[in-house]
C-alpha atoms as a PDB file:
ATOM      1  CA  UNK A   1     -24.203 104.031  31.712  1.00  0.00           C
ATOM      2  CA  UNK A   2     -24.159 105.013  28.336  1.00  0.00           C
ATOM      3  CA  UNK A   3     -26.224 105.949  25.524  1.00  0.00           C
ATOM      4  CA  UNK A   4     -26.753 102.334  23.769  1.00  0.00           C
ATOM      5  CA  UNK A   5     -26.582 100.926  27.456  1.00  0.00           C
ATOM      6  CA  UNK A   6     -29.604 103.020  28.036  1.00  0.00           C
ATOM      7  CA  UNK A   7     -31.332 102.346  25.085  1.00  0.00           C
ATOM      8  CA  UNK A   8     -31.181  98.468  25.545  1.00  0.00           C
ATOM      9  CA  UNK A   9     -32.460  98.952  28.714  1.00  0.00           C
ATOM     10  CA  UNK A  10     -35.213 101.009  27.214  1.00  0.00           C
ATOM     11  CA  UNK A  11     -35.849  98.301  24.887  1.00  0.00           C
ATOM     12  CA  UNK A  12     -36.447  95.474  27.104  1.00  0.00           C
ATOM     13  CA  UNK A  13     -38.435  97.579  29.841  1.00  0.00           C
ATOM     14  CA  UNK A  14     -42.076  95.983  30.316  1.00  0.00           C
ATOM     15  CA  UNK A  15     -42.440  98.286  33.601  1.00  0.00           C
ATOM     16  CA  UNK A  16     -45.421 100.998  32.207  1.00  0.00           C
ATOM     17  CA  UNK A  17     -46.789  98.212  29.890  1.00  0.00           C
ATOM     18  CA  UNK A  18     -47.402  95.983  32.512  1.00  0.00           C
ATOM     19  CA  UNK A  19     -48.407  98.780  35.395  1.00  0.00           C
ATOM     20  CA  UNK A  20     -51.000 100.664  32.206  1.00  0.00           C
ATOM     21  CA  UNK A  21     -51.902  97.314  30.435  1.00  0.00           C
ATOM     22  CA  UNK A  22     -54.164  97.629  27.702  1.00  0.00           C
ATOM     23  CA  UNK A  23     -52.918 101.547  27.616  1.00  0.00           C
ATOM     24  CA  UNK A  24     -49.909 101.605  25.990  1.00  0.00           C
ATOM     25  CA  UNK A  25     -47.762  99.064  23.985  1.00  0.00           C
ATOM     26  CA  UNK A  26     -44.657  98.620  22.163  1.00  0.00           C
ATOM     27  CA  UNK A  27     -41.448 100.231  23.685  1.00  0.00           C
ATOM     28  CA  UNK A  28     -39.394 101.578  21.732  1.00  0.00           C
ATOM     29  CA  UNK A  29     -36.707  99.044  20.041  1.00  0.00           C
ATOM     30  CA  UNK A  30     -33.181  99.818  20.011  1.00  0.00           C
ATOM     31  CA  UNK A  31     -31.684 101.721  16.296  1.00  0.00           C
ATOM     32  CA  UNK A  32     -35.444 103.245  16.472  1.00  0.00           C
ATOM     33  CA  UNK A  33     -33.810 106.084  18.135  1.00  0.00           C
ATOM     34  CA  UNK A  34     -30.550 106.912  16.236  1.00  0.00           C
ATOM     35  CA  UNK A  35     -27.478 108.003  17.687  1.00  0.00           C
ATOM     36  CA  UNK A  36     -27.054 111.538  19.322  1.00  0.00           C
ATOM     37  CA  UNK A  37     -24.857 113.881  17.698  1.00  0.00           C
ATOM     38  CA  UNK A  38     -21.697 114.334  19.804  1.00  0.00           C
ATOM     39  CA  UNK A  39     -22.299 117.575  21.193  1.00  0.00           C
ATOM     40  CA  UNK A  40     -26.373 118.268  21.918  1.00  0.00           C
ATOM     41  CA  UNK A  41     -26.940 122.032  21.841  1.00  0.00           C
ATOM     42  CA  UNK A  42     -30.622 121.761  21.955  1.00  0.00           C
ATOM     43  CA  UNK A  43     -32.643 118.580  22.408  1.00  0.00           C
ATOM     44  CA  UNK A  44     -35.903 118.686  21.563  1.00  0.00           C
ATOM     45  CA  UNK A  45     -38.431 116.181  23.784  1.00  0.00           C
ATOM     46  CA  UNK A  46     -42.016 115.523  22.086  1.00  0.00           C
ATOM     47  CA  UNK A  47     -44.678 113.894  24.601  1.00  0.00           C
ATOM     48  CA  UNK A  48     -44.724 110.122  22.980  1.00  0.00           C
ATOM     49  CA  UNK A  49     -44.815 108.069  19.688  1.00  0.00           C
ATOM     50  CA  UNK A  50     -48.122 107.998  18.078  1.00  0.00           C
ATOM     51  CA  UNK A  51     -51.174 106.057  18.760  1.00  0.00           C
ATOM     52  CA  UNK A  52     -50.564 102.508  17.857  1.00  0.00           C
ATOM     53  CA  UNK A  53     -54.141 101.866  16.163  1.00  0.00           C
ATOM     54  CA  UNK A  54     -54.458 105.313  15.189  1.00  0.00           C
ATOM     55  CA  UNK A  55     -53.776 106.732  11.372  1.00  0.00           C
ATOM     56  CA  UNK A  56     -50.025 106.705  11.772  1.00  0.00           C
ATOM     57  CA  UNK A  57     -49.749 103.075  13.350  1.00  0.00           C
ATOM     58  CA  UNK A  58     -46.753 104.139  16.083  1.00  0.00           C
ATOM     59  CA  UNK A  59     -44.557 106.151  14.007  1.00  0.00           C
ATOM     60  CA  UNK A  60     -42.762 108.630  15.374  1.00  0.00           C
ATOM     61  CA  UNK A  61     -39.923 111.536  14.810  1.00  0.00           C
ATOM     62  CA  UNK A  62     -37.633 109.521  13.453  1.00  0.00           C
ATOM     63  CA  UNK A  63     -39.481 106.507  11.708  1.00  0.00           C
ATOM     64  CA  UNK A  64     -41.784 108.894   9.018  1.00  0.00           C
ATOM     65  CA  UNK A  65     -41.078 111.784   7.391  1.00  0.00           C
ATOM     66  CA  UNK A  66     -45.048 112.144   7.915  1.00  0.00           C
ATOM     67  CA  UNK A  67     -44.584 112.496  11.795  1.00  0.00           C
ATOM     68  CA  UNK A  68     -46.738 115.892  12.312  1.00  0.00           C
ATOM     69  CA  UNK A  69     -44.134 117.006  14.848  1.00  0.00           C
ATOM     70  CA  UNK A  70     -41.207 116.408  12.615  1.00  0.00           C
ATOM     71  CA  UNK A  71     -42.789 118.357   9.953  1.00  0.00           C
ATOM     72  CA  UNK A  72     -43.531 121.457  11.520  1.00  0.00           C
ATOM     73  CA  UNK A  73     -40.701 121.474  13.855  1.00  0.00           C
ATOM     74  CA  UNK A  74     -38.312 120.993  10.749  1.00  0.00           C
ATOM     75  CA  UNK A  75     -40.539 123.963   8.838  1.00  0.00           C
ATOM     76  CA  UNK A  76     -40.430 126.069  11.726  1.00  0.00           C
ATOM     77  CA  UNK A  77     -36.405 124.993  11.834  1.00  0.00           C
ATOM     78  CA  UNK A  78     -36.039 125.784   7.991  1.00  0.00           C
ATOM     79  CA  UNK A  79     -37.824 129.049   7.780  1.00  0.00           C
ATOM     80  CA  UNK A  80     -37.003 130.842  11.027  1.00  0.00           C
ATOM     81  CA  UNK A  81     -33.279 129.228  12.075  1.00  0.00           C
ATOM     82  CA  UNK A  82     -31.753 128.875   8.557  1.00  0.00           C
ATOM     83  CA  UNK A  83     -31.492 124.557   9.267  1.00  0.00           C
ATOM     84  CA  UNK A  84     -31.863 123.613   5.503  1.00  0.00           C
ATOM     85  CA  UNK A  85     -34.192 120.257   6.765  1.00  0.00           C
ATOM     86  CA  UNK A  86     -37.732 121.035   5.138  1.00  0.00           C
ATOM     87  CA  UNK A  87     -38.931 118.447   2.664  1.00  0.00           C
ATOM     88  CA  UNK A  88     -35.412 116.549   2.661  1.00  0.00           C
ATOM     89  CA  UNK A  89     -35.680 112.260   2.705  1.00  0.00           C
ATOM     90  CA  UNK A  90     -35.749 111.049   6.304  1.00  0.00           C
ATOM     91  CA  UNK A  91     -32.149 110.007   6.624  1.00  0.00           C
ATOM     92  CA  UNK A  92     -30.771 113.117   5.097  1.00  0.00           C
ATOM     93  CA  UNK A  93     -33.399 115.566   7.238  1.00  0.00           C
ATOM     94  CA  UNK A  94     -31.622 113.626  10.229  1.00  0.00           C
ATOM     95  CA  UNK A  95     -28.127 114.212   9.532  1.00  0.00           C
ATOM     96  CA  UNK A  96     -28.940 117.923   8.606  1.00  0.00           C
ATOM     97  CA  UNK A  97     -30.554 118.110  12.034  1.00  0.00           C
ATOM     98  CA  UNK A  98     -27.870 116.719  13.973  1.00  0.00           C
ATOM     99  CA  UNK A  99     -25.061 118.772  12.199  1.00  0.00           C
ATOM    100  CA  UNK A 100     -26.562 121.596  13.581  1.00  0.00           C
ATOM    101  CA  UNK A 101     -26.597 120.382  16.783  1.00  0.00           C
ATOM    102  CA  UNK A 102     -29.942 119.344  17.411  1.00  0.00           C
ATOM    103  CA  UNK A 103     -31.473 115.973  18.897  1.00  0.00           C
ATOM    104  CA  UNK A 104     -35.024 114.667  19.421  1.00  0.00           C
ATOM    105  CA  UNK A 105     -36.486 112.058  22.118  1.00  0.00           C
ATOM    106  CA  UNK A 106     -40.333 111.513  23.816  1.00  0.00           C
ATOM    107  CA  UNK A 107     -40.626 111.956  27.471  1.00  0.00           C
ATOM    108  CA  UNK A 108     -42.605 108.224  27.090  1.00  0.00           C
ATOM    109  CA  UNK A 109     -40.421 105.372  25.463  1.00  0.00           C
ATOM    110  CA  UNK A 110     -44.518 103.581  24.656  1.00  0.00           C
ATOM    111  CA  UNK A 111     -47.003 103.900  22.010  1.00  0.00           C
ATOM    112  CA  UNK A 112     -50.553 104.986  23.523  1.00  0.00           C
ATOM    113  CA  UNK A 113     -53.184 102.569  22.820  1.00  0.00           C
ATOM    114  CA  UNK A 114     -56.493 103.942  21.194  1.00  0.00           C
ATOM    115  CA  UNK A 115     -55.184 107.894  22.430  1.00  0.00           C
ATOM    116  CA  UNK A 116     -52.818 110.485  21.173  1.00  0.00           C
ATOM    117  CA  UNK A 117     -50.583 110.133  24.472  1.00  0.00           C
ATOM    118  CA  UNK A 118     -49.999 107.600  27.584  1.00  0.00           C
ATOM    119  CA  UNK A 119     -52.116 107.959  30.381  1.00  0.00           C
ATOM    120  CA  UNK A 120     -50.593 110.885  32.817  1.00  0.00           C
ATOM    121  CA  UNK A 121     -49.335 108.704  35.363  1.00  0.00           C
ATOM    122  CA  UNK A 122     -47.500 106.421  32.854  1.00  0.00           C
ATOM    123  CA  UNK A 123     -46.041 109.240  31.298  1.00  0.00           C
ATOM    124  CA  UNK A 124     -44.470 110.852  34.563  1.00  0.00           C
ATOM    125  CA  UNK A 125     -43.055 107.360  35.506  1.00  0.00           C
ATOM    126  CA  UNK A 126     -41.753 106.582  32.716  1.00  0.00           C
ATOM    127  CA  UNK A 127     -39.780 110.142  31.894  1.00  0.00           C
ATOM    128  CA  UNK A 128     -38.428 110.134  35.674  1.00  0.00           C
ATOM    129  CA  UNK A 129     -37.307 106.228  34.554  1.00  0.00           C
ATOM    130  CA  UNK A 130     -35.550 107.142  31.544  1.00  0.00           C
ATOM    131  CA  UNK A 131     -36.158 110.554  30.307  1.00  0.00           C
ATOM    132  CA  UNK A 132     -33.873 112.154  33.020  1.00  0.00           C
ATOM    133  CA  UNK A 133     -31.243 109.386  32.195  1.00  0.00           C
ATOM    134  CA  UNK A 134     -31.280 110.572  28.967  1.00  0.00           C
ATOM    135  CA  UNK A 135     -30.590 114.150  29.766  1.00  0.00           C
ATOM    136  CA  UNK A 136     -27.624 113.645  32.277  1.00  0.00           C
ATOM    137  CA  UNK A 137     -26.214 111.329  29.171  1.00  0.00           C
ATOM    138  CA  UNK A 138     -26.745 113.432  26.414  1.00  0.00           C
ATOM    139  CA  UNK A 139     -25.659 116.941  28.308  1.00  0.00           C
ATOM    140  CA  UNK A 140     -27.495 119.140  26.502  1.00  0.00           C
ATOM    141  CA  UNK A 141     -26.442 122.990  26.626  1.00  0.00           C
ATOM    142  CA  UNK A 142     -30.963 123.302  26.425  1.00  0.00           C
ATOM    143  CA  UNK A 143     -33.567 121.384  26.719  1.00  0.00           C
ATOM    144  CA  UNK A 144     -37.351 122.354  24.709  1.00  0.00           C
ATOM    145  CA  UNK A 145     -40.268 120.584  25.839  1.00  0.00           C
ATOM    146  CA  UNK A 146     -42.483 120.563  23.600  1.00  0.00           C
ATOM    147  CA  UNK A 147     -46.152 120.245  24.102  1.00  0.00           C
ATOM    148  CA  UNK A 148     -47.292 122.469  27.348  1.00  0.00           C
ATOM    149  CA  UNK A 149     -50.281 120.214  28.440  1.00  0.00           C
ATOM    150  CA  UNK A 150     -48.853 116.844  29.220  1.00  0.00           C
ATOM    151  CA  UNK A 151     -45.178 118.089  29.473  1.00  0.00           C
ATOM    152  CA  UNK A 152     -45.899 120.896  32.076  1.00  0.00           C
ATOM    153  CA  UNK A 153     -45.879 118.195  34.720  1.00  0.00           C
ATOM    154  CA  UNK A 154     -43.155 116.119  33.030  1.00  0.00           C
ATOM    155  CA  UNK A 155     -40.559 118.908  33.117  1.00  0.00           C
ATOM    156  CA  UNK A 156     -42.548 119.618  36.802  1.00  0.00           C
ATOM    157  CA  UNK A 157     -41.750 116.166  38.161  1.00  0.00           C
ATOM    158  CA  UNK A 158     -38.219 115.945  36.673  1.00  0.00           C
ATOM    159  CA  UNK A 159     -36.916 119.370  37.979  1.00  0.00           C
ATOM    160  CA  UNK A 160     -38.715 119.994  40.768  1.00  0.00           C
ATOM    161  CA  UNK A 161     -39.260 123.561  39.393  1.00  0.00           C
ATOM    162  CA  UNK A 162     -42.572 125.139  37.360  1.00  0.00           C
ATOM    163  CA  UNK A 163     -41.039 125.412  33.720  1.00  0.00           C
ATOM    164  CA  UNK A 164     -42.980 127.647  30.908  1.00  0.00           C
ATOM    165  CA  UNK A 165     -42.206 129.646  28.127  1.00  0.00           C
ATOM    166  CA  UNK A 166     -39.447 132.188  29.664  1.00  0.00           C
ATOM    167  CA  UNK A 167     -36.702 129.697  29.844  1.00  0.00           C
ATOM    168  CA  UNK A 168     -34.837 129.030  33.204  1.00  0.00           C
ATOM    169  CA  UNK A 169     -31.450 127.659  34.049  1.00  0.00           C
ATOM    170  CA  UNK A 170     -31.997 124.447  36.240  1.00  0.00           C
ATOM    171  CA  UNK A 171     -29.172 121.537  37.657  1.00  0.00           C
ATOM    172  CA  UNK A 172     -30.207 118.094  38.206  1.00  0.00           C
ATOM    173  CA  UNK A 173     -27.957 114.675  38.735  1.00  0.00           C
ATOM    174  CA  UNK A 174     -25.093 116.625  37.399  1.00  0.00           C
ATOM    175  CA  UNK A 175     -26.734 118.334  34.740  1.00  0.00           C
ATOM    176  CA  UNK A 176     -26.902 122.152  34.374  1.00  0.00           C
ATOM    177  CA  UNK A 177     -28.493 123.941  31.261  1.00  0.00           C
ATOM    178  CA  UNK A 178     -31.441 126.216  30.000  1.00  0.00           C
ATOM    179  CA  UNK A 179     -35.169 124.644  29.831  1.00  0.00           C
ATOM    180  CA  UNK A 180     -38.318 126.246  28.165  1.00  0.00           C
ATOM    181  CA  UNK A 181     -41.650 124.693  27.516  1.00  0.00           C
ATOM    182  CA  UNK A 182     -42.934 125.104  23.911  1.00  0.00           C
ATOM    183  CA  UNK A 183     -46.640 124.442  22.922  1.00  0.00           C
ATOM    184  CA  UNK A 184     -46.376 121.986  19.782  1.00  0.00           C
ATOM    185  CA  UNK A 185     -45.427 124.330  16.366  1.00  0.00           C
ATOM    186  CA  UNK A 186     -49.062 123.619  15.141  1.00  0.00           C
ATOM    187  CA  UNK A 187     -52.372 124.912  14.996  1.00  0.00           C
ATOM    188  CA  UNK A 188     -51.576 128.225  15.047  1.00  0.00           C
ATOM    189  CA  UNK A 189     -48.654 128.139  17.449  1.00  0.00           C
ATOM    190  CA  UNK A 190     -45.127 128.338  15.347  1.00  0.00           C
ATOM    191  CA  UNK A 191     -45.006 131.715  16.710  1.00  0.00           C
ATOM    192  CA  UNK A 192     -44.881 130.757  19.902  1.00  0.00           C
ATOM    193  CA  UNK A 193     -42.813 127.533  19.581  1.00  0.00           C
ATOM    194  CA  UNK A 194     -40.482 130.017  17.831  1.00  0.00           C
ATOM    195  CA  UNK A 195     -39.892 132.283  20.155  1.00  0.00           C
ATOM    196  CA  UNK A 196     -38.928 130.033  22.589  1.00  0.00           C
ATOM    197  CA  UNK A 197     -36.215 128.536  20.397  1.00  0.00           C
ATOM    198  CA  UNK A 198     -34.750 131.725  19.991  1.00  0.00           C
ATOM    199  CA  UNK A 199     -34.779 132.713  23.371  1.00  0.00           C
ATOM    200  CA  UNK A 200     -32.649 129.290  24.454  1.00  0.00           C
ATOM    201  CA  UNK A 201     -30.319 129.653  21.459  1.00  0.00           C
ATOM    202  CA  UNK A 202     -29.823 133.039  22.535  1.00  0.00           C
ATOM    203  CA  UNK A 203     -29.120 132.117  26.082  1.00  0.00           C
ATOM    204  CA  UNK A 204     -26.523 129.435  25.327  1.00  0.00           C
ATOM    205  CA  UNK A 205     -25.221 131.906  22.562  1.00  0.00           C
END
């Protein structure tokens, strides 16, 4: 399979929405996700689009420069890494992010319904369901999870292994690279989130 094979497939899945009815809606549509850069050295993987009756209506890393996550990860990026993305149109803060190497997808292919994240169980279903495709596809030299309370047990379930902030080499389905678990780059915690970027650049050099 490849990447837009997987991506139609993630399209057209009803599987969580019909298992978590009521919790979660809208999958995400193929072209919402744009193409990976050709060689991933980090890829970046946020907990879920946003709440799809909440403030931002379902938007997501790559549909609003607004995205909270997007805007602090691309500060943090900007200030700390030298990636030239803060404050730049959506299009052009992509391309800029890619160049360098860099690629961004959710764990959960679903908007939450009336919460800032799928239920737990949906969540862990649907990363083992497409998620892990995802990484053996896109070969990553790292992977960041970002968000430590519900992607502890995402990167937990997928690996088989208790990921955290000291990054550790894992192999699954063909896949071998560096993982660390990042809180979020907000409220306080772009230190943090920081450190753990440098560490997995540094280890993939």
């Amino acid at each position: 399979m490849n990447w837009e094979d997987l991506q139609s497939e993630i399209s057209k899945c009803e599987e969580c929405i019909s298992r978590w009815r009521g919790h979660i809606a809208d999958p995400l549509s193929m072209g919402e996700i744009p193409d990976p850069p050709a060689k991933v050295k980090v890829l970046f993987v946020g907990v879920a689009p946003t709440n799809r009756i909440g403030r931002n209506r379902g938007e997501h890393f790559y549909s609003s420069t607004r995205d909270n996550l997007r805007r602090e990860l691309f500060r943090l990026l900007h200030d700390h890494f030298d990636v030239p993305v803060k404050g730049l149109p959506l299009e052009m803060g992509n391309s800029v992010f890619h160049g360098e190497g860099y690629f961004f997808v959710h764990a959960a292919k679903v908007r939450p319904v009336g919460q800032d994240a799928p239920p737990s169980e949906a969540l862990l279903y649907c990363a083992n369901r497409h998620l892990k495709a995802e990484i053996t596809i896109l070969a990553p030299q790292a992977v960041c999870f970002l968000g430590i309370t519900n992607l502890g047990p995402v990167a937990f379930s997928l690996l088989n292994r208790r990921v955290s902030e000291t990054a550790i080499r894992v192999s699954f389905c063909g896949w071998t690279g560096w993982v660390g678990l990042a809180p979020q780059p907000v409220r306080g915690n772009r230190e943090r989130t920081g450190l753990v970027i440098a560490k997995l650049l540094s280890l993939i050099g």
